[in-house]
C-alpha atoms as a PDB file:
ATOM      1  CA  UNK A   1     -83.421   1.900 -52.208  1.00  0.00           C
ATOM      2  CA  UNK A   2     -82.211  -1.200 -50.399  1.00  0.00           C
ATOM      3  CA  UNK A   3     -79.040  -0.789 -52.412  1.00  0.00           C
ATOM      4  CA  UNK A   4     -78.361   2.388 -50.978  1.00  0.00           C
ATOM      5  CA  UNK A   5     -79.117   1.475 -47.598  1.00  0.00           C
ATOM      6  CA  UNK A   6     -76.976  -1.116 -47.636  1.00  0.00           C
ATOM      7  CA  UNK A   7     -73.501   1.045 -48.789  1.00  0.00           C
ATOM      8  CA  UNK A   8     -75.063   3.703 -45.594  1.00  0.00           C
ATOM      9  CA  UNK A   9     -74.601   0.573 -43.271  1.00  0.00           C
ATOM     10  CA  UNK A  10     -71.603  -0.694 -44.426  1.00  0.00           C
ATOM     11  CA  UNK A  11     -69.843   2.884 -44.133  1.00  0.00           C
ATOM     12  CA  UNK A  12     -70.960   2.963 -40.890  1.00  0.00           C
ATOM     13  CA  UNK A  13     -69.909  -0.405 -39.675  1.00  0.00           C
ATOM     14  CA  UNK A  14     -66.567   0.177 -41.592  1.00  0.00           C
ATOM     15  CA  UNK A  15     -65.919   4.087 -39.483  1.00  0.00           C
ATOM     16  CA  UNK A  16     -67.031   2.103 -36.421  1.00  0.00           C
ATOM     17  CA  UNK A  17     -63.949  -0.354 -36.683  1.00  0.00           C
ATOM     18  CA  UNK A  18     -61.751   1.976 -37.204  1.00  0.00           C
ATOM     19  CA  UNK A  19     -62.712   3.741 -33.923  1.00  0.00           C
ATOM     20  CA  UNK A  20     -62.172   0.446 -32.140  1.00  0.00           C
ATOM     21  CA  UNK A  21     -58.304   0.237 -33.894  1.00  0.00           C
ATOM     22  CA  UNK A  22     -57.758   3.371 -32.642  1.00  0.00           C
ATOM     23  CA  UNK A  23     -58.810   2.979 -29.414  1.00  0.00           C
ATOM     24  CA  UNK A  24     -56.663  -0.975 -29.120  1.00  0.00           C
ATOM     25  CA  UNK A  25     -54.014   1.282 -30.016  1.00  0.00           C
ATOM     26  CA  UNK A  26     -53.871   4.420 -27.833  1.00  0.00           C
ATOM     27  CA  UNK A  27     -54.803   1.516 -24.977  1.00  0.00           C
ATOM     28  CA  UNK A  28     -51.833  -0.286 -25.731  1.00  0.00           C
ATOM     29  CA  UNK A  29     -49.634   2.888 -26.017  1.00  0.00           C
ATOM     30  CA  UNK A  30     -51.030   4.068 -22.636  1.00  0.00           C
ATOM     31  CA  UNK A  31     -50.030   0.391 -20.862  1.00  0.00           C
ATOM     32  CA  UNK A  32     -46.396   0.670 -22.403  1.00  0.00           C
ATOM     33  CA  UNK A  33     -46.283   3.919 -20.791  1.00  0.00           C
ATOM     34  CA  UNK A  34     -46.826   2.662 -17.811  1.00  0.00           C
ATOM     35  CA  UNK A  35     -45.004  -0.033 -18.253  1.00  0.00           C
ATOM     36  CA  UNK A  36     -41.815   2.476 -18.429  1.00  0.00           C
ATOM     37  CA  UNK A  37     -43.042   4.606 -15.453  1.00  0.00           C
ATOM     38  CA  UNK A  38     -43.535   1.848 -12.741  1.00  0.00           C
ATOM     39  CA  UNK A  39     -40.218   0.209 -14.353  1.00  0.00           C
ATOM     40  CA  UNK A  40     -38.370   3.689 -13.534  1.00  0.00           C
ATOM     41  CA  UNK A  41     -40.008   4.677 -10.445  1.00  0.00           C
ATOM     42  CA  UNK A  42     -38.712   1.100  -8.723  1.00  0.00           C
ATOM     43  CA  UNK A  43     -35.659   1.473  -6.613  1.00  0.00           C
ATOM     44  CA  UNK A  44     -32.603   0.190  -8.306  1.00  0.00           C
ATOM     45  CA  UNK A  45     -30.714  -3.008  -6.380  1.00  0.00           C
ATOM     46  CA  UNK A  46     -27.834  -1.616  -4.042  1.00  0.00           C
ATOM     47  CA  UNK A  47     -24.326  -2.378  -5.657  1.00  0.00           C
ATOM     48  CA  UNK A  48     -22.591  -4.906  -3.483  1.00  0.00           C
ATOM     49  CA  UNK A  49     -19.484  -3.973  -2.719  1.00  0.00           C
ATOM     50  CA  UNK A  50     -17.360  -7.086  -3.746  1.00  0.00           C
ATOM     51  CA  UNK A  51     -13.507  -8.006  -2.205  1.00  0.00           C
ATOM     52  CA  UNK A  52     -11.712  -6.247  -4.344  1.00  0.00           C
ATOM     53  CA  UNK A  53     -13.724  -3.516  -4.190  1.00  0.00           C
ATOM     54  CA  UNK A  54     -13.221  -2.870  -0.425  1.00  0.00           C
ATOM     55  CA  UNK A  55     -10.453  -0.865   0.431  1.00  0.00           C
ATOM     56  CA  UNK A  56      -7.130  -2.261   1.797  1.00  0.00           C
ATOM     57  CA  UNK A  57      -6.934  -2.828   5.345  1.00  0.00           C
ATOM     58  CA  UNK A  58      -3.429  -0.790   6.229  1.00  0.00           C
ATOM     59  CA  UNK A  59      -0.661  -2.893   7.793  1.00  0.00           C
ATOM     60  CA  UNK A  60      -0.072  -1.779  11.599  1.00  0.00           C
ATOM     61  CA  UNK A  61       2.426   0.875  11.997  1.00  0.00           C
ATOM     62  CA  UNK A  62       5.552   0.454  13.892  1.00  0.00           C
ATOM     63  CA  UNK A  63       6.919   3.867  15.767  1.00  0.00           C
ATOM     64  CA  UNK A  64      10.756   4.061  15.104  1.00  0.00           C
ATOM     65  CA  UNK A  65      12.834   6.506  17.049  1.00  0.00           C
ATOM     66  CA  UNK A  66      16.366   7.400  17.818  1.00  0.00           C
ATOM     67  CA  UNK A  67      17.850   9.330  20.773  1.00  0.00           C
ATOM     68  CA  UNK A  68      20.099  10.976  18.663  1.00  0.00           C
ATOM     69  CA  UNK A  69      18.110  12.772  15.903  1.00  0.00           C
ATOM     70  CA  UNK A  70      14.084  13.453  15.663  1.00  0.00           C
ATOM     71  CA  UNK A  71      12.080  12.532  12.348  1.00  0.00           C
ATOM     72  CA  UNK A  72      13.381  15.369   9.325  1.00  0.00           C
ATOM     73  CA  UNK A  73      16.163  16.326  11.305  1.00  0.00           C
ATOM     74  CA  UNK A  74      19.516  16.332  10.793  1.00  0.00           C
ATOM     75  CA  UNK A  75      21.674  13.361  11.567  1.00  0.00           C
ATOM     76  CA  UNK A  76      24.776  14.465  14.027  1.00  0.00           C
ATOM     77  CA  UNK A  77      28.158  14.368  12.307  1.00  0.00           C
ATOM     78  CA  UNK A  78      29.593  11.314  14.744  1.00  0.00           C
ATOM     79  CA  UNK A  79      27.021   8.590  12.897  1.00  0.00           C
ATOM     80  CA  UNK A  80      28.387   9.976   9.397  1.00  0.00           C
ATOM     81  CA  UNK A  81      31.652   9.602   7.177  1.00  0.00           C
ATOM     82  CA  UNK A  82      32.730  12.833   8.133  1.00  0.00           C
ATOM     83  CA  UNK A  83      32.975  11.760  11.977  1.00  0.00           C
ATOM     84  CA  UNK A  84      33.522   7.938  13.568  1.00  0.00           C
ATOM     85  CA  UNK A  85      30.891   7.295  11.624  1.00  0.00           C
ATOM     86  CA  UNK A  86      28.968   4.717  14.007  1.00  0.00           C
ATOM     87  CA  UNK A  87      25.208   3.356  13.829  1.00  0.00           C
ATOM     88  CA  UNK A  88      22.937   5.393  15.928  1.00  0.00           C
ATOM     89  CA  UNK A  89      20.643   3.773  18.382  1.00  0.00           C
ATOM     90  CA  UNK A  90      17.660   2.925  17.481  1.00  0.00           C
ATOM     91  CA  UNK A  91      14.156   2.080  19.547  1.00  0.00           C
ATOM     92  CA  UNK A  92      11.030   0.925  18.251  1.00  0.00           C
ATOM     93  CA  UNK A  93       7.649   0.041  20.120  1.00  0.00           C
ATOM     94  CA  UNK A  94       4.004  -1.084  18.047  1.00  0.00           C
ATOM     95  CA  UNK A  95       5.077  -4.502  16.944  1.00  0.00           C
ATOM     96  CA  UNK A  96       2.477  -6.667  17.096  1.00  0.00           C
ATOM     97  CA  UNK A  97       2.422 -10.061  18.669  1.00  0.00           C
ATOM     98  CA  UNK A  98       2.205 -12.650  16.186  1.00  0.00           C
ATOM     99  CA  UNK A  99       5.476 -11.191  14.323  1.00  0.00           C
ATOM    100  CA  UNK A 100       8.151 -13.570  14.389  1.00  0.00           C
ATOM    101  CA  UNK A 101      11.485 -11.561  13.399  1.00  0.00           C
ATOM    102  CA  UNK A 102      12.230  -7.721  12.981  1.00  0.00           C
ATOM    103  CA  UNK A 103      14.204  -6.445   9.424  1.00  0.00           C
ATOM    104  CA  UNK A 104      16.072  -2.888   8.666  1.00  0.00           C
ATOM    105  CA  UNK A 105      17.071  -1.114   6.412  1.00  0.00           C
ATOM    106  CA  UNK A 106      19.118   2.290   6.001  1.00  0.00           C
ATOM    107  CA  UNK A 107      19.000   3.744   2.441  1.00  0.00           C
ATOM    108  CA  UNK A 108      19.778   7.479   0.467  1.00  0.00           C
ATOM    109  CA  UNK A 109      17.375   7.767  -2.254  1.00  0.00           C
ATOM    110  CA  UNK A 110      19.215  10.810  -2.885  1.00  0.00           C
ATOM    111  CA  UNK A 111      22.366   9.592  -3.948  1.00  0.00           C
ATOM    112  CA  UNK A 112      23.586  10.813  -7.646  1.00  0.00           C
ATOM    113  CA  UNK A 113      22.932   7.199  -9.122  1.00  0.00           C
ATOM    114  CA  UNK A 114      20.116   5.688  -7.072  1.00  0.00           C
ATOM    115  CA  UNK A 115      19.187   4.220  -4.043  1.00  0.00           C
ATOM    116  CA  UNK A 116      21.944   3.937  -2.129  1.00  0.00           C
ATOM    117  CA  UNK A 117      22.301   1.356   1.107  1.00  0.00           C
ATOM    118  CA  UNK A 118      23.807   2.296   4.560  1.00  0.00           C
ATOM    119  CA  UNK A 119      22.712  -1.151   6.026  1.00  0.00           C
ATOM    120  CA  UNK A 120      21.042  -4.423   6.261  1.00  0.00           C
ATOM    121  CA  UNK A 121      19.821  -6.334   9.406  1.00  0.00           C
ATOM    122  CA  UNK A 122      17.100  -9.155   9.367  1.00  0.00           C
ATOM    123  CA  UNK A 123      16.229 -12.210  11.372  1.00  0.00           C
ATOM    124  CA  UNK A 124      16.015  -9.721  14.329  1.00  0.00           C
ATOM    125  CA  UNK A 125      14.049 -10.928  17.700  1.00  0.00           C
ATOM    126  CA  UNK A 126      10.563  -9.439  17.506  1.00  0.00           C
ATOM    127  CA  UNK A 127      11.545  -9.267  21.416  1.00  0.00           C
ATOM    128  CA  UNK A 128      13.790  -7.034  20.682  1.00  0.00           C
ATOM    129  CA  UNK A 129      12.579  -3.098  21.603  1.00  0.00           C
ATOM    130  CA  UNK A 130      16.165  -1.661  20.369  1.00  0.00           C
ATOM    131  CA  UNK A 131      19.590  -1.158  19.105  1.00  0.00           C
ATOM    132  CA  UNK A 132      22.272   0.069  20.421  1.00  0.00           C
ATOM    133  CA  UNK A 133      24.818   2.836  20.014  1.00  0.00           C
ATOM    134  CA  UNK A 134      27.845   1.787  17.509  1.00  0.00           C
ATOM    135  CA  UNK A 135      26.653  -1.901  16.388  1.00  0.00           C
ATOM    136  CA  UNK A 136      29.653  -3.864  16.041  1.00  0.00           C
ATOM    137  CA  UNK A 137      30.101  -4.925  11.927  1.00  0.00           C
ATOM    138  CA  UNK A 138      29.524  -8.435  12.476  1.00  0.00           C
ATOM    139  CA  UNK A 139      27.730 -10.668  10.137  1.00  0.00           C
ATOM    140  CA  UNK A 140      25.726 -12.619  13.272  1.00  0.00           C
ATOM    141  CA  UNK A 141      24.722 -10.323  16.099  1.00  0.00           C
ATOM    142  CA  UNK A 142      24.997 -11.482  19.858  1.00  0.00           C
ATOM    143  CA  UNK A 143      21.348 -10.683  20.485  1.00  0.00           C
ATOM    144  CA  UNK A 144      20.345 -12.964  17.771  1.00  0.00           C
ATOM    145  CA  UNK A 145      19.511 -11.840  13.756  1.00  0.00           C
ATOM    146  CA  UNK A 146      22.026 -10.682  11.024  1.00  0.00           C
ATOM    147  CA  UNK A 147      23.817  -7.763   9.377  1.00  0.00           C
ATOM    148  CA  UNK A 148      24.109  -7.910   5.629  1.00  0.00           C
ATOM    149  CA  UNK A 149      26.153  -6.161   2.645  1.00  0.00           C
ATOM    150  CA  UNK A 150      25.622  -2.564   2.122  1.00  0.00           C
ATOM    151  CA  UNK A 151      26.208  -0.414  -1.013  1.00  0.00           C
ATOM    152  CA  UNK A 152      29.651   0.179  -0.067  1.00  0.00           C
ATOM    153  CA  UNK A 153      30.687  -3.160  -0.200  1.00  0.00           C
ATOM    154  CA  UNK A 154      30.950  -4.236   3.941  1.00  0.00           C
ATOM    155  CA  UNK A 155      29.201  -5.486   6.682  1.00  0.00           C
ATOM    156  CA  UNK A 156      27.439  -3.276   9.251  1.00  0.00           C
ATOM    157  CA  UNK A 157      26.186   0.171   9.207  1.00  0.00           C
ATOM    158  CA  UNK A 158      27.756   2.970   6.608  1.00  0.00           C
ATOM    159  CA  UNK A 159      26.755   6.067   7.452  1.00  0.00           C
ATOM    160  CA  UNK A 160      25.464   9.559   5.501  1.00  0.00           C
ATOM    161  CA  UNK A 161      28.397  10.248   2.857  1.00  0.00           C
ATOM    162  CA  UNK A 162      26.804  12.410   0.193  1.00  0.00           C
ATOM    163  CA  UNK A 163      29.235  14.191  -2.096  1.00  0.00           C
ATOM    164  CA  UNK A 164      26.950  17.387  -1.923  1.00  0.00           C
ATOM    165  CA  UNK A 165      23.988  18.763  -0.916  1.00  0.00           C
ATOM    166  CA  UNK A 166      21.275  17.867   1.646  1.00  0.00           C
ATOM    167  CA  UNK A 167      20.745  14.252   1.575  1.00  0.00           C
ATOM    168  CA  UNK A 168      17.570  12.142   3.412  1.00  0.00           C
ATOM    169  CA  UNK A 169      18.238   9.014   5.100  1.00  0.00           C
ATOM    170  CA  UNK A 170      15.483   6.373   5.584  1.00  0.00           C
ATOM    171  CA  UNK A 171      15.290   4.084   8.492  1.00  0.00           C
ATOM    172  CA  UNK A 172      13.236   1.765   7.973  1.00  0.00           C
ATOM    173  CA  UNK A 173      11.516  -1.330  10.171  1.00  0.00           C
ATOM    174  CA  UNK A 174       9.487  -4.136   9.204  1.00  0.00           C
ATOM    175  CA  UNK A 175       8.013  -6.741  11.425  1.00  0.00           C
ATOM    176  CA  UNK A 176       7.822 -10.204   9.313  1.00  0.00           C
ATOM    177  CA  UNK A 177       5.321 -13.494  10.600  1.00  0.00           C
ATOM    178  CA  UNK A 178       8.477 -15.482  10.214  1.00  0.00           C
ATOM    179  CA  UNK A 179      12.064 -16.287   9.301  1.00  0.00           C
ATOM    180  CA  UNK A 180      13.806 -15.309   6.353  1.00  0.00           C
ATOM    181  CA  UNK A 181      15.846 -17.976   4.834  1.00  0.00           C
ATOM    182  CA  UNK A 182      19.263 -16.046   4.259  1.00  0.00           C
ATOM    183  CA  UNK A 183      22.461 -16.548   5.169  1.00  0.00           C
ATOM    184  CA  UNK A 184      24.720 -13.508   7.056  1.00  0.00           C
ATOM    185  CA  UNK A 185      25.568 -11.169   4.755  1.00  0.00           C
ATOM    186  CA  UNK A 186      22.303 -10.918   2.593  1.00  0.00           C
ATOM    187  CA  UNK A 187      22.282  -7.828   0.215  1.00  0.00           C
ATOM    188  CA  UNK A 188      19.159  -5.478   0.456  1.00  0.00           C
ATOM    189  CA  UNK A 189      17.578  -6.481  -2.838  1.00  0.00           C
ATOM    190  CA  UNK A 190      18.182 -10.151  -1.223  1.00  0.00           C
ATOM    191  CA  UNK A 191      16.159  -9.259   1.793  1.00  0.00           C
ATOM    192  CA  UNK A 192      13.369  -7.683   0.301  1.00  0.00           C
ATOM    193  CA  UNK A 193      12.582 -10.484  -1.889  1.00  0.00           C
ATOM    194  CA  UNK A 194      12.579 -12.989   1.022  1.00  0.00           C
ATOM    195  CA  UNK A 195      10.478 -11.098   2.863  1.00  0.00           C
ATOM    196  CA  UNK A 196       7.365 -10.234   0.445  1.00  0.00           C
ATOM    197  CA  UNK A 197       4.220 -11.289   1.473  1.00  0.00           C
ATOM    198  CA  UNK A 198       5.570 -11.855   5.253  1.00  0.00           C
ATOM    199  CA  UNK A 199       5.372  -8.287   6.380  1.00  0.00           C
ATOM    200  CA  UNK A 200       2.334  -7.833   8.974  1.00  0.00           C
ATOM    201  CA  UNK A 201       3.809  -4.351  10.409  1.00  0.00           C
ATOM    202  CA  UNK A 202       6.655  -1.953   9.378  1.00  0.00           C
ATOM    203  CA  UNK A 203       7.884   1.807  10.367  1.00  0.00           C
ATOM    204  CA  UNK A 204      10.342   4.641   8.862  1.00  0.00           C
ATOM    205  CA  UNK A 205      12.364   7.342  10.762  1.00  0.00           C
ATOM    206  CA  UNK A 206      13.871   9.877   7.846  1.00  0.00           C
ATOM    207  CA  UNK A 207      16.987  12.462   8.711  1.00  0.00           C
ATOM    208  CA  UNK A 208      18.993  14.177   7.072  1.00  0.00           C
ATOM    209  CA  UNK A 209      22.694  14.798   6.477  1.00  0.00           C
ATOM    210  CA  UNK A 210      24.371  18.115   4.217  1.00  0.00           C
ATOM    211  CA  UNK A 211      28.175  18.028   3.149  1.00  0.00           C
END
């Protein structure tokens, strides 16, 4: 008899742990659980935004005008090959105080093989609000700055000469925090690699021109 109610006990005490394993384990499941939960439910750190993240700030725009054409409109026939072909005036206003020297340049990105380049000033006074009609083709200007070597192979302005079809014409200003180290007579490709990394303001007037 006392054999028999000792294998009763020990059944007993052997079901009993197994209740307690079961219930360490579904306790532990139920803390991982909420583990996960609070882990998810916590708001997530803001993403800073770091420098080169942050957009761009855009370089101040320069308004460039001319009395003789508006912006997308045709050029008039006297500032083109076809008539006495002189440079048009030119007027600009927005450039802002700590620029140093003003730079232009006239191109046809139209032209059958490329860019093509109707003139090349730099050095100008940032003083200076203006050019004048028919800019004599001189390498150092009276007013101060210089006039460099277009695609055609001379100093001064060349004006619209397409061989067909409606060409554009770019006029475009930059305003530069210093002074370009160039001689008179500078090409274009000459003048845009002195001035990288100086421009603090720049403009563009586009017309046109049909043969």
């Amino acid at each position: 008899m006392r054999r028999s109610g000792f294998q009763t006990n020990t059944r007993a005490d052997h079901s009993a742990s197994r209740a307690n394993e079961i219930r360490k384990s579904f306790a532990i499941v139920c803390v991982l659980l909420l583990a996960l939960l609070g882990c998810s439910s916590r708001p997530r750190p803001a993403i800073q935004q770091t420098a080169a993240d942050k957009p761009k700030e855009n370089k101040t725009e320069i308004k460039l005008m001319s009395s003789a054409f508006k912006e997308g409109q045709p050029i008039p026939r006297p500032y083109t090959c076809d008539g006495v072909d002189v440079s048009p005036p030119l007027e600009w206003s927005g450039v802002p105080a700590n620029a140093k020297t003003l730079a232009i340049i006239a191109d046809d990105p139209d032209a059958p093989g490329g860019m093509w380049v109707h003139w090349v000033l730099y050095n100008l006074p940032a003083g200076n609000i203006g050019l004048v009609e028919n800019l004599p083709a001189i390498e150092k200007l009276v007013a101060g700055g210089f006039q460099g070597t277009t695609d055609f192979g001379k100093i001064g302005y060349g004006g619209p000469c397409p061989p067909s079809g409606t060409h554009r014409y770019s006029f475009k200003i930059y305003a530069l925090d210093g002074e370009l180290s160039l001689k008179a007579g500078a090409t274009k490709a000459e003048v845009e690699k002195a001035m990288a990394g100086h421009i603090v303001a720049q403009g563009q007037l586009m017309g046109t021109y049909r043969r």
